[in-house]
C-alpha atoms as a PDB file:
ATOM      1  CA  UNK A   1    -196.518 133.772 -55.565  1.00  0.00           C
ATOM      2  CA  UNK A   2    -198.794 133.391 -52.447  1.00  0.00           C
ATOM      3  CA  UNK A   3    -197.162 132.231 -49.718  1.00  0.00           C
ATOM      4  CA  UNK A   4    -198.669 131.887 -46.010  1.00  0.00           C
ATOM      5  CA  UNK A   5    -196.970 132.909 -42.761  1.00  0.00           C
ATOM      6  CA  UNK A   6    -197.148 128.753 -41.657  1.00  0.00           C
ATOM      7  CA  UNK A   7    -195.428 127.974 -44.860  1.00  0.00           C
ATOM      8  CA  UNK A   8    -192.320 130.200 -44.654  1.00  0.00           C
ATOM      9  CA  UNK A   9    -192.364 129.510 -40.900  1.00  0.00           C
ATOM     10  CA  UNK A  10    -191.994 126.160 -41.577  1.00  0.00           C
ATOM     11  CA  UNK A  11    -188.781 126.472 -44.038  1.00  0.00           C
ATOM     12  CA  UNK A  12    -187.236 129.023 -40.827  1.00  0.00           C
ATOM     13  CA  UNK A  13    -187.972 126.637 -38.188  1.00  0.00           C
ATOM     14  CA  UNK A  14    -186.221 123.919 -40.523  1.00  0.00           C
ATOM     15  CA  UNK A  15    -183.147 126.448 -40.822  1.00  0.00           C
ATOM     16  CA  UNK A  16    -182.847 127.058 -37.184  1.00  0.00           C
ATOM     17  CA  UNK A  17    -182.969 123.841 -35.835  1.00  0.00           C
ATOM     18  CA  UNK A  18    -180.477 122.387 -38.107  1.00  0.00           C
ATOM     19  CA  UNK A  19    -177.568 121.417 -36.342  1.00  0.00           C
ATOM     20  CA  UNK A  20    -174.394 120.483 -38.086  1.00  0.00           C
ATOM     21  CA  UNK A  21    -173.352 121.316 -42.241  1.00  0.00           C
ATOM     22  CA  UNK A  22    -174.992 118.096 -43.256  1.00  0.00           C
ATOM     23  CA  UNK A  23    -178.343 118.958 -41.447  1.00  0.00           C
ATOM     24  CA  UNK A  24    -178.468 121.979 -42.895  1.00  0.00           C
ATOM     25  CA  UNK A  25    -178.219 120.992 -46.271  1.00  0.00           C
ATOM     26  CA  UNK A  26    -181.219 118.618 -46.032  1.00  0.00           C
ATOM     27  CA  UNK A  27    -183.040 121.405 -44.130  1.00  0.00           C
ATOM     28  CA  UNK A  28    -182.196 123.951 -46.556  1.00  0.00           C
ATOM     29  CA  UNK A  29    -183.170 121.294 -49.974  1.00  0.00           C
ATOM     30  CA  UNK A  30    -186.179 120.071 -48.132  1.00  0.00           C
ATOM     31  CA  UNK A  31    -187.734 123.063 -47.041  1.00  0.00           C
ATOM     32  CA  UNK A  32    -186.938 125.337 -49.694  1.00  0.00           C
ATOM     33  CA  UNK A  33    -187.503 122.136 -52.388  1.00  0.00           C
ATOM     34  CA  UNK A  34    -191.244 121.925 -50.433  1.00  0.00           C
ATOM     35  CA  UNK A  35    -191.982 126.085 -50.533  1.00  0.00           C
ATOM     36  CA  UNK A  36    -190.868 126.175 -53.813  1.00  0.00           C
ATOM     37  CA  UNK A  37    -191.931 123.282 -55.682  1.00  0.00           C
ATOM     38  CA  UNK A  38    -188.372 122.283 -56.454  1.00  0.00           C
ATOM     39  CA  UNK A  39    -187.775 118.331 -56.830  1.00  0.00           C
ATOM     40  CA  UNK A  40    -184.354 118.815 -56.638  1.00  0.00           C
ATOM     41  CA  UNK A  41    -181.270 120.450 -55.016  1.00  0.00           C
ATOM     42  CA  UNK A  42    -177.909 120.915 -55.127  1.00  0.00           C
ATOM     43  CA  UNK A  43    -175.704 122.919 -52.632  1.00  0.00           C
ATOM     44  CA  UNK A  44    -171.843 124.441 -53.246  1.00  0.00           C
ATOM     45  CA  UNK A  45    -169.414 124.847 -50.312  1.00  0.00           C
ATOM     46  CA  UNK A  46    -167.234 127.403 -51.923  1.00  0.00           C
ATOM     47  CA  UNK A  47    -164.052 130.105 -51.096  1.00  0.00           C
ATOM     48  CA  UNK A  48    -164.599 133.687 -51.170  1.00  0.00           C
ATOM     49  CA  UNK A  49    -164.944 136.015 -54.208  1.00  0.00           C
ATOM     50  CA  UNK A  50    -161.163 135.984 -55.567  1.00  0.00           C
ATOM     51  CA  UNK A  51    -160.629 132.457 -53.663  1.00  0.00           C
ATOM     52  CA  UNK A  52    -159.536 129.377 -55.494  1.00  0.00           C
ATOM     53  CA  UNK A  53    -162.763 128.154 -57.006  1.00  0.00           C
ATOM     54  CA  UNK A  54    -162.550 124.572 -55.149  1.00  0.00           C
ATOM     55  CA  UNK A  55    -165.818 123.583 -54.559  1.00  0.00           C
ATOM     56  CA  UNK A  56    -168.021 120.998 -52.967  1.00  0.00           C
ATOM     57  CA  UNK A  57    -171.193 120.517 -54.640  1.00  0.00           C
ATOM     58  CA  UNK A  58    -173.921 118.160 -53.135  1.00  0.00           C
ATOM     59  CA  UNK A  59    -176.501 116.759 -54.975  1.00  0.00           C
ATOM     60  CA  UNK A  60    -180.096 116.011 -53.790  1.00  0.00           C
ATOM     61  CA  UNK A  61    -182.446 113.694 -55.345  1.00  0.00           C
ATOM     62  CA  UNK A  62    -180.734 114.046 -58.989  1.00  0.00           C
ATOM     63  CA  UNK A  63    -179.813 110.757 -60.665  1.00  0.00           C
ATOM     64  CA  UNK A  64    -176.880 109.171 -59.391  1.00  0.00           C
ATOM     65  CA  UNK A  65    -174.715 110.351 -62.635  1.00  0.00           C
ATOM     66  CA  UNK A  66    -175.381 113.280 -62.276  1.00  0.00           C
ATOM     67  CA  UNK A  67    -172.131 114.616 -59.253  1.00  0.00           C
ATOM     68  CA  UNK A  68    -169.798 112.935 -61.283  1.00  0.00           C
ATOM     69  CA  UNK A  69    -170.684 113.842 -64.747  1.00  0.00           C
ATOM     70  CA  UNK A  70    -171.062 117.252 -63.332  1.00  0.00           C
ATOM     71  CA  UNK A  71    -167.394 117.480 -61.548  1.00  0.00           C
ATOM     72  CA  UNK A  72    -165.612 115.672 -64.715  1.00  0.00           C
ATOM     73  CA  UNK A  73    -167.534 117.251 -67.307  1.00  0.00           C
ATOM     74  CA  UNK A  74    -170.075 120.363 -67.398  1.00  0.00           C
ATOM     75  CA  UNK A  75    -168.608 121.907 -64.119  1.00  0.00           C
ATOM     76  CA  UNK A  76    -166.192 123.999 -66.854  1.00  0.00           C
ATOM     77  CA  UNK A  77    -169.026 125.899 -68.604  1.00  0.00           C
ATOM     78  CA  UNK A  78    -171.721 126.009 -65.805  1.00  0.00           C
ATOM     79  CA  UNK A  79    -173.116 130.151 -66.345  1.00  0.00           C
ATOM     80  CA  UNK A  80    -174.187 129.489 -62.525  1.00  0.00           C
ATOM     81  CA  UNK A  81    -170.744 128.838 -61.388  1.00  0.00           C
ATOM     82  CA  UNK A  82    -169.997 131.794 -63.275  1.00  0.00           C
ATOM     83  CA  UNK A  83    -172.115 133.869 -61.818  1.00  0.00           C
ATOM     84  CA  UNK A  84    -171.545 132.878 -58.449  1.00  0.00           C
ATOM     85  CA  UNK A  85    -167.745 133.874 -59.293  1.00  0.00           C
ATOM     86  CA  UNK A  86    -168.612 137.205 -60.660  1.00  0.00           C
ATOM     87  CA  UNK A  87    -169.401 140.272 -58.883  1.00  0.00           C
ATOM     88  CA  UNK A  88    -172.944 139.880 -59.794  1.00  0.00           C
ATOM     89  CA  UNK A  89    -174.003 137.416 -56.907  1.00  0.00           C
ATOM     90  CA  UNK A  90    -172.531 140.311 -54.801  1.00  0.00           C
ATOM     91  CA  UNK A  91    -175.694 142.495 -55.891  1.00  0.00           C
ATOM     92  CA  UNK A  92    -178.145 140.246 -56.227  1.00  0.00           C
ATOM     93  CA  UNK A  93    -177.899 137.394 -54.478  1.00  0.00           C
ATOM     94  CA  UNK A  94    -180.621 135.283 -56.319  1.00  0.00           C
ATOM     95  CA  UNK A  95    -180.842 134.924 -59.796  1.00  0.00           C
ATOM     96  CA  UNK A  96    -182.119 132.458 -62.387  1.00  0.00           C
ATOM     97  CA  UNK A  97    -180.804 130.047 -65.230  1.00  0.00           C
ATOM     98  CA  UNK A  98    -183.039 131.909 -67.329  1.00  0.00           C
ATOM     99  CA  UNK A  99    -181.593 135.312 -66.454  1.00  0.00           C
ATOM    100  CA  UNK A 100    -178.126 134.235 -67.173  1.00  0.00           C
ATOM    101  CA  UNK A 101    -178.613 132.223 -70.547  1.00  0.00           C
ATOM    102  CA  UNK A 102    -181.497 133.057 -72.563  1.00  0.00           C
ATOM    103  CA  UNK A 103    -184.218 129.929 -72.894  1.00  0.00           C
ATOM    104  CA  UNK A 104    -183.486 129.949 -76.987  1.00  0.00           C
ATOM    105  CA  UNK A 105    -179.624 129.879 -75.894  1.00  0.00           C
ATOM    106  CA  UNK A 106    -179.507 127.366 -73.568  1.00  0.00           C
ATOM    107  CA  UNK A 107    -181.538 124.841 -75.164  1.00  0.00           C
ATOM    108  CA  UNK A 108    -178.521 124.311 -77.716  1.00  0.00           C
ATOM    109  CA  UNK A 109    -175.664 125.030 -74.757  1.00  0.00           C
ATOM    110  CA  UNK A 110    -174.002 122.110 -73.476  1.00  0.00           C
ATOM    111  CA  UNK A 111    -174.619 122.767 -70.779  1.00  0.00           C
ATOM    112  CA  UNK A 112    -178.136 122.103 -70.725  1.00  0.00           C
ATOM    113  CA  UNK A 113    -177.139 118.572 -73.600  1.00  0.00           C
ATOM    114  CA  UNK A 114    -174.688 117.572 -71.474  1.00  0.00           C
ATOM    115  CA  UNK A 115    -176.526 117.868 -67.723  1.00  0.00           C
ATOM    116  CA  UNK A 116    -180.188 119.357 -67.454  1.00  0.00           C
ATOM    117  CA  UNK A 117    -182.020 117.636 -70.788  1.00  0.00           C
ATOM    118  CA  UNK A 118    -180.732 113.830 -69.648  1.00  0.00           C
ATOM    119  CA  UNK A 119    -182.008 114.504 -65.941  1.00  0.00           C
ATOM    120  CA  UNK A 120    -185.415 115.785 -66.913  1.00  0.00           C
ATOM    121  CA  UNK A 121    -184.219 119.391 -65.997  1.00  0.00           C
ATOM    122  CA  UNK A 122    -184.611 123.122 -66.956  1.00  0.00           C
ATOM    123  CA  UNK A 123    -185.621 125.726 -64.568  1.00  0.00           C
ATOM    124  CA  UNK A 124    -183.031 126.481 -62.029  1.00  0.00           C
ATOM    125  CA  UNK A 125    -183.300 129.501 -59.264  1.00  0.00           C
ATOM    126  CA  UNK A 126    -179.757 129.585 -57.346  1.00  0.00           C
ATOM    127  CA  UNK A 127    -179.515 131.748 -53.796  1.00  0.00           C
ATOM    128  CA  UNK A 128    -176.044 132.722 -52.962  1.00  0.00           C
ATOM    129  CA  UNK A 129    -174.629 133.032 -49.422  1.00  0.00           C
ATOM    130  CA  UNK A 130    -172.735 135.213 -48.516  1.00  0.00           C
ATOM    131  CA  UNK A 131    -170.072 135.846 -45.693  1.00  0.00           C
ATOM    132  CA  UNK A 132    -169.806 138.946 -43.728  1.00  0.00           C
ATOM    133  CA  UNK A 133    -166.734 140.272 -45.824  1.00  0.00           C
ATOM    134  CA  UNK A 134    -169.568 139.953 -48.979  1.00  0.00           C
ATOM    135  CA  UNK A 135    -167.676 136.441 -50.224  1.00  0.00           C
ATOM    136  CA  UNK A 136    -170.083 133.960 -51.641  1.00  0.00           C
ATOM    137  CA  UNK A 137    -169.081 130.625 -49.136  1.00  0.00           C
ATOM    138  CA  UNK A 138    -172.310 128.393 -50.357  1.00  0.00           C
ATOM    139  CA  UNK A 139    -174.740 128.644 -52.571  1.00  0.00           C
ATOM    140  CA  UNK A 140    -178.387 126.397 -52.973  1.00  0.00           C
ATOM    141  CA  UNK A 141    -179.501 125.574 -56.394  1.00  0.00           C
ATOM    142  CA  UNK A 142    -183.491 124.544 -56.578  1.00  0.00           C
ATOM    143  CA  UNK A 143    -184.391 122.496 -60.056  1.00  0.00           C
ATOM    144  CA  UNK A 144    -187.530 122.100 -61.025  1.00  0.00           C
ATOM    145  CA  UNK A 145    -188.159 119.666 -64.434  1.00  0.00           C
ATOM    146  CA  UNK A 146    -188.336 120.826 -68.008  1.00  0.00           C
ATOM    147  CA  UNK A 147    -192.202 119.963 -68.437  1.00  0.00           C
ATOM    148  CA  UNK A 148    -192.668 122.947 -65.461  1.00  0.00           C
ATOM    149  CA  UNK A 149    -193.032 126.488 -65.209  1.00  0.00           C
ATOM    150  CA  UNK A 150    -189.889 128.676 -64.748  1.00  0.00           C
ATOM    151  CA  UNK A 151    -189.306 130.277 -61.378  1.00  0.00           C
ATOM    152  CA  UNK A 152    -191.278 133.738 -61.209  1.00  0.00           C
ATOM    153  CA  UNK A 153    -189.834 137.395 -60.272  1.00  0.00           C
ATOM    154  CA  UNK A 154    -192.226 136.992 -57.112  1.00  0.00           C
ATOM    155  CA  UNK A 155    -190.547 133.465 -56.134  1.00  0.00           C
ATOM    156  CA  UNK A 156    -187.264 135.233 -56.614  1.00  0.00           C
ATOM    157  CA  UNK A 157    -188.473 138.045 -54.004  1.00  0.00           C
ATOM    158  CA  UNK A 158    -189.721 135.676 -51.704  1.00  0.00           C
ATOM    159  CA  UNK A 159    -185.490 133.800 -51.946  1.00  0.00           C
ATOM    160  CA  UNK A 160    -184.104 137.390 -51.096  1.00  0.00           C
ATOM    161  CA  UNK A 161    -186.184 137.133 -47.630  1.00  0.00           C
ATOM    162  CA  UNK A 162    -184.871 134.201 -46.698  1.00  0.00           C
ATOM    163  CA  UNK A 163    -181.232 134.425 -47.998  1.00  0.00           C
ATOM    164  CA  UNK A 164    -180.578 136.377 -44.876  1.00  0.00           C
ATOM    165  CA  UNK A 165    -181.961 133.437 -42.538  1.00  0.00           C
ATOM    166  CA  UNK A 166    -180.107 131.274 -45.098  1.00  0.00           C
ATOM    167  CA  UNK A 167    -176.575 132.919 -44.226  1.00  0.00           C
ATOM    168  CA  UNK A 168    -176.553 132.810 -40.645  1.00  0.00           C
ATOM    169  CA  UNK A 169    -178.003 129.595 -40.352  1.00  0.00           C
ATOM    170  CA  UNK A 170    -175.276 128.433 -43.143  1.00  0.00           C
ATOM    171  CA  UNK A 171    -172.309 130.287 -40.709  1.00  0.00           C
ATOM    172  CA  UNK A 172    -173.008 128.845 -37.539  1.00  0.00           C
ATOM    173  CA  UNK A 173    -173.490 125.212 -38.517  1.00  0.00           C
ATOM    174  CA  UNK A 174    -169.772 125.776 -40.415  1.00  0.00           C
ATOM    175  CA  UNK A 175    -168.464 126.393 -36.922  1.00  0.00           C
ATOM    176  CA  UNK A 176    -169.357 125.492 -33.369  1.00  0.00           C
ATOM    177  CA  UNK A 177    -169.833 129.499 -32.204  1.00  0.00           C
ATOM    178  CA  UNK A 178    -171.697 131.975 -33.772  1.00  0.00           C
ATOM    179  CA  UNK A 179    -169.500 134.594 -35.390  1.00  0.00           C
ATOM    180  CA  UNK A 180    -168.520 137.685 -33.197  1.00  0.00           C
ATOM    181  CA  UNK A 181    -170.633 140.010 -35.143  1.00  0.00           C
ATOM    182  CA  UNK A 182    -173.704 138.405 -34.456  1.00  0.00           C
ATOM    183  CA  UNK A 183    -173.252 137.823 -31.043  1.00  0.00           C
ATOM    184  CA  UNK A 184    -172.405 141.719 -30.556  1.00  0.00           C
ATOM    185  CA  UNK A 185    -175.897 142.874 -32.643  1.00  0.00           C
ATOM    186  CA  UNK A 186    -177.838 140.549 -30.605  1.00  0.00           C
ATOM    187  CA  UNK A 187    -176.391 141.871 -27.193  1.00  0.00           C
ATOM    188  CA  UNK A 188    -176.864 145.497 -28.662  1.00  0.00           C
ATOM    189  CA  UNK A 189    -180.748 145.121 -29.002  1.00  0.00           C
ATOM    190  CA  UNK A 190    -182.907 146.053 -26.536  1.00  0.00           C
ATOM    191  CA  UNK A 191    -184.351 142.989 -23.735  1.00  0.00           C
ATOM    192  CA  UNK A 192    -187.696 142.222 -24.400  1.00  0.00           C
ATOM    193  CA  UNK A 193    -190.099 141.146 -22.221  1.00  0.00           C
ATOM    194  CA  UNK A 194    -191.075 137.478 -21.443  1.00  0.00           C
ATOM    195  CA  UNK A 195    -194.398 138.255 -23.065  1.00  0.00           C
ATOM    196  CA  UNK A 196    -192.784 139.466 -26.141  1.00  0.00           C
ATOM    197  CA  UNK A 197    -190.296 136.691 -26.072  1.00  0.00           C
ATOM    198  CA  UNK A 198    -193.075 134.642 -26.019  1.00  0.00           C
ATOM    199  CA  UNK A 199    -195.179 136.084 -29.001  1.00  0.00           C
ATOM    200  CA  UNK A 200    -191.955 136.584 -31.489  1.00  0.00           C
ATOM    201  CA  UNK A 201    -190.835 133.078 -31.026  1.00  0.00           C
ATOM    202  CA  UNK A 202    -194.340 131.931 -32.356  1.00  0.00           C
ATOM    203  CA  UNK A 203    -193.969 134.570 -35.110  1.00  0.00           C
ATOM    204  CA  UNK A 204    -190.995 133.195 -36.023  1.00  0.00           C
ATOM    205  CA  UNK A 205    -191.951 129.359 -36.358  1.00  0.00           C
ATOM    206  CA  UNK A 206    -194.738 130.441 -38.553  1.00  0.00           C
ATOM    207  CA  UNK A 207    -197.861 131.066 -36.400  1.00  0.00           C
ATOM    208  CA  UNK A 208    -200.469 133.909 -37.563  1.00  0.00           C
ATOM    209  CA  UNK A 209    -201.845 136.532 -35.080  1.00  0.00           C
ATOM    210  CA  UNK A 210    -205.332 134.899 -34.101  1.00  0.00           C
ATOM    211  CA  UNK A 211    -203.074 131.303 -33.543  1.00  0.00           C
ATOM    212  CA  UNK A 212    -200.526 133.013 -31.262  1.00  0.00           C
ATOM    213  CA  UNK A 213    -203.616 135.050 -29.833  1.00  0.00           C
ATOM    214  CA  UNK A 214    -205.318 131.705 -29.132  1.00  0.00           C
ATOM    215  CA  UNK A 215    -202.661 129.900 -27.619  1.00  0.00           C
ATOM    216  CA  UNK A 216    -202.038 132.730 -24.982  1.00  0.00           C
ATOM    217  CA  UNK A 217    -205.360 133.736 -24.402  1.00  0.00           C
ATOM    218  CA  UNK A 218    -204.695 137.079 -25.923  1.00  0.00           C
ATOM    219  CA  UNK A 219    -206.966 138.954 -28.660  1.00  0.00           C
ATOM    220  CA  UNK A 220    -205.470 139.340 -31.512  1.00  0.00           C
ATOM    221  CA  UNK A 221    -205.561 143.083 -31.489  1.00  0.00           C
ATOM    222  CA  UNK A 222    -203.416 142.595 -28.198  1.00  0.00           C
ATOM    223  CA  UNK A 223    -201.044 140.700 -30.226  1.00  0.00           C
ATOM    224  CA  UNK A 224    -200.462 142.817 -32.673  1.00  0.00           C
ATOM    225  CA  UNK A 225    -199.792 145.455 -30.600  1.00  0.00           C
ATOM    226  CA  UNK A 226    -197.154 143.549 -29.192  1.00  0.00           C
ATOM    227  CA  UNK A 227    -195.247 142.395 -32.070  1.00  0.00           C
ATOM    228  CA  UNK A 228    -195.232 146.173 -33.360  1.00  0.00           C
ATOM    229  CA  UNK A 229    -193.785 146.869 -30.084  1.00  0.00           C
ATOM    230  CA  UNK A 230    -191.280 144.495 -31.123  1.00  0.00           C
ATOM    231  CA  UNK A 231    -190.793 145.350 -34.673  1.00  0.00           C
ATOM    232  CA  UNK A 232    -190.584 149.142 -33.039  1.00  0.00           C
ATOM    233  CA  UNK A 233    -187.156 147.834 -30.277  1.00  0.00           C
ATOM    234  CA  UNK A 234    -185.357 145.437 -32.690  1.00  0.00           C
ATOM    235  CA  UNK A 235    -185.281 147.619 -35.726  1.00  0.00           C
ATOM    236  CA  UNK A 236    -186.582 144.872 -37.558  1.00  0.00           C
ATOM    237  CA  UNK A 237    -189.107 145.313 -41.024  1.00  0.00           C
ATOM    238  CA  UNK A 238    -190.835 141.273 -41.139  1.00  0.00           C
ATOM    239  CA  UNK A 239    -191.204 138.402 -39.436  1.00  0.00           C
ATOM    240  CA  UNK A 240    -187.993 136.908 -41.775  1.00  0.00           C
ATOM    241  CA  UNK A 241    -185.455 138.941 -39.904  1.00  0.00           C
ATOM    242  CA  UNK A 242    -188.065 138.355 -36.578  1.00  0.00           C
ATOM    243  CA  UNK A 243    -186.602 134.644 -37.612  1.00  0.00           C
ATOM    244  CA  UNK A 244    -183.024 135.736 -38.058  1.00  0.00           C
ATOM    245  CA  UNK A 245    -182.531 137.842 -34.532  1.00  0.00           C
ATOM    246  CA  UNK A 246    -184.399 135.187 -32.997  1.00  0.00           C
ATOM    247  CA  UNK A 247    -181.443 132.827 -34.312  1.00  0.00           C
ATOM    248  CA  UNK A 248    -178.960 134.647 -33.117  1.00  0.00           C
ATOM    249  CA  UNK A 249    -180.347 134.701 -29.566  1.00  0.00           C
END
């Protein structure tokens, strides 16, 4: 899957400026629905791994059945709620429908009778969130309908990038201050300066090199320079976790 540096900036601009649980569950639907091609959504507030399994599950753009039918009926014998309550999610924190249930398999599972067939439904790519004691407290669930392709293994490694963003976005819109940990990391990093402020913010919502170079009326060698100067103080591998420490600042 190709996907440009304005795209993905996009869906972790969305992230950071949501303000509030609810915002960030239309931020997190919308923008991940838009990057990929996912008409619909549905997010779990959850406990920790070993927690009771009480759940919250919000449903975005599905038919209005669907929540209820879900809770009263199919919730029992979901393989993603399974997952999620497994140790698996703990590895890997995205997986597909298709990796837990065999298309052959779930075609006949209730599941799939009961919930995905009636909505117009089959491909499903679920990214759990994790706290930082490893518990999975949310997870977002992209559908895409049956007459579509499956998600691919590069969409999948594209979700791990922004699970990151996802969880610390998803932690400080559950409470009004950032957890401790993340205010000690960002305090531990070295100051940059207002120039490279400057350029990672813009790296961060998205823009490419000769954009950022042309709206500081740099070249773009210069700014490249720059942001590997501030790859080289924050530790930091990508312009994802660029997003994520600029978050937390």
């Amino acid at each position: 899957m190709q996907v440009n540096e304005r795209a993905l900036g996009k869906v972790l601009t969305s992230l950071r400026q949501a303000h509030g649980f609810n915002q960030f569950v239309q931020a997190s639907a919308a923008s991940l629905g838009t990057l990929f091609q996912a008409p619909r959504a549905v997010f779990s507030l959850r406990g920790g791994y070993g927690a009771p399994s009480n759940q919250t599950s919000h449903f975005i753009n599905w038919p209005s059945w669907c929540a209820r039918h879900y809770q009263r009926h199919v919730r029992p014998y979901d393989p993603i709620r399974h997952w999620l309550e497994s140790r698996q999610a703990a590895n890997d924190p995205v997986t597909r429908l298709s990796d837990l249930v065999p298309t052959r398999e779930l075609l006949h599972a209730p599941y799939y009778e009961d919930m995905l067939r009636p909505s117009g439904t089959q491909h499903v790519m679920t990214l759990a969130l994790h706290d930082a004691d490893g518990h999975v407290t949310g997870a977002l669930s992209l559908a895409r309908n049956a007459e579509d392709r499956d998600f691919s293994t590069a969409e999948q490694a594209m979700a791990r990038l922004i699970v990151p963003v996802m969880e610390m976005a998803h932690t400080i819109n559950q409470t009004e201050h950032r957890p401790v940990g993340a205010q000690s990391t960002a305090a531990a990093l070295p100051q940059l300066t207002q120039r490279e402020y400057e350029i990672a913010e813009f790296a961060a919502h998205g823009l490419s090199n000769k954009e950022i170079a042309r709206r500081l009326n740099l070249s773009p060698w210069t700014v490249k320079n720059h942001l590997r100067a501030i790859f080289d103080k924050t530790g930091l591998e990508n312009r994802t976790a660029l997003c994520a420490w600029m978050m937390q600042r």
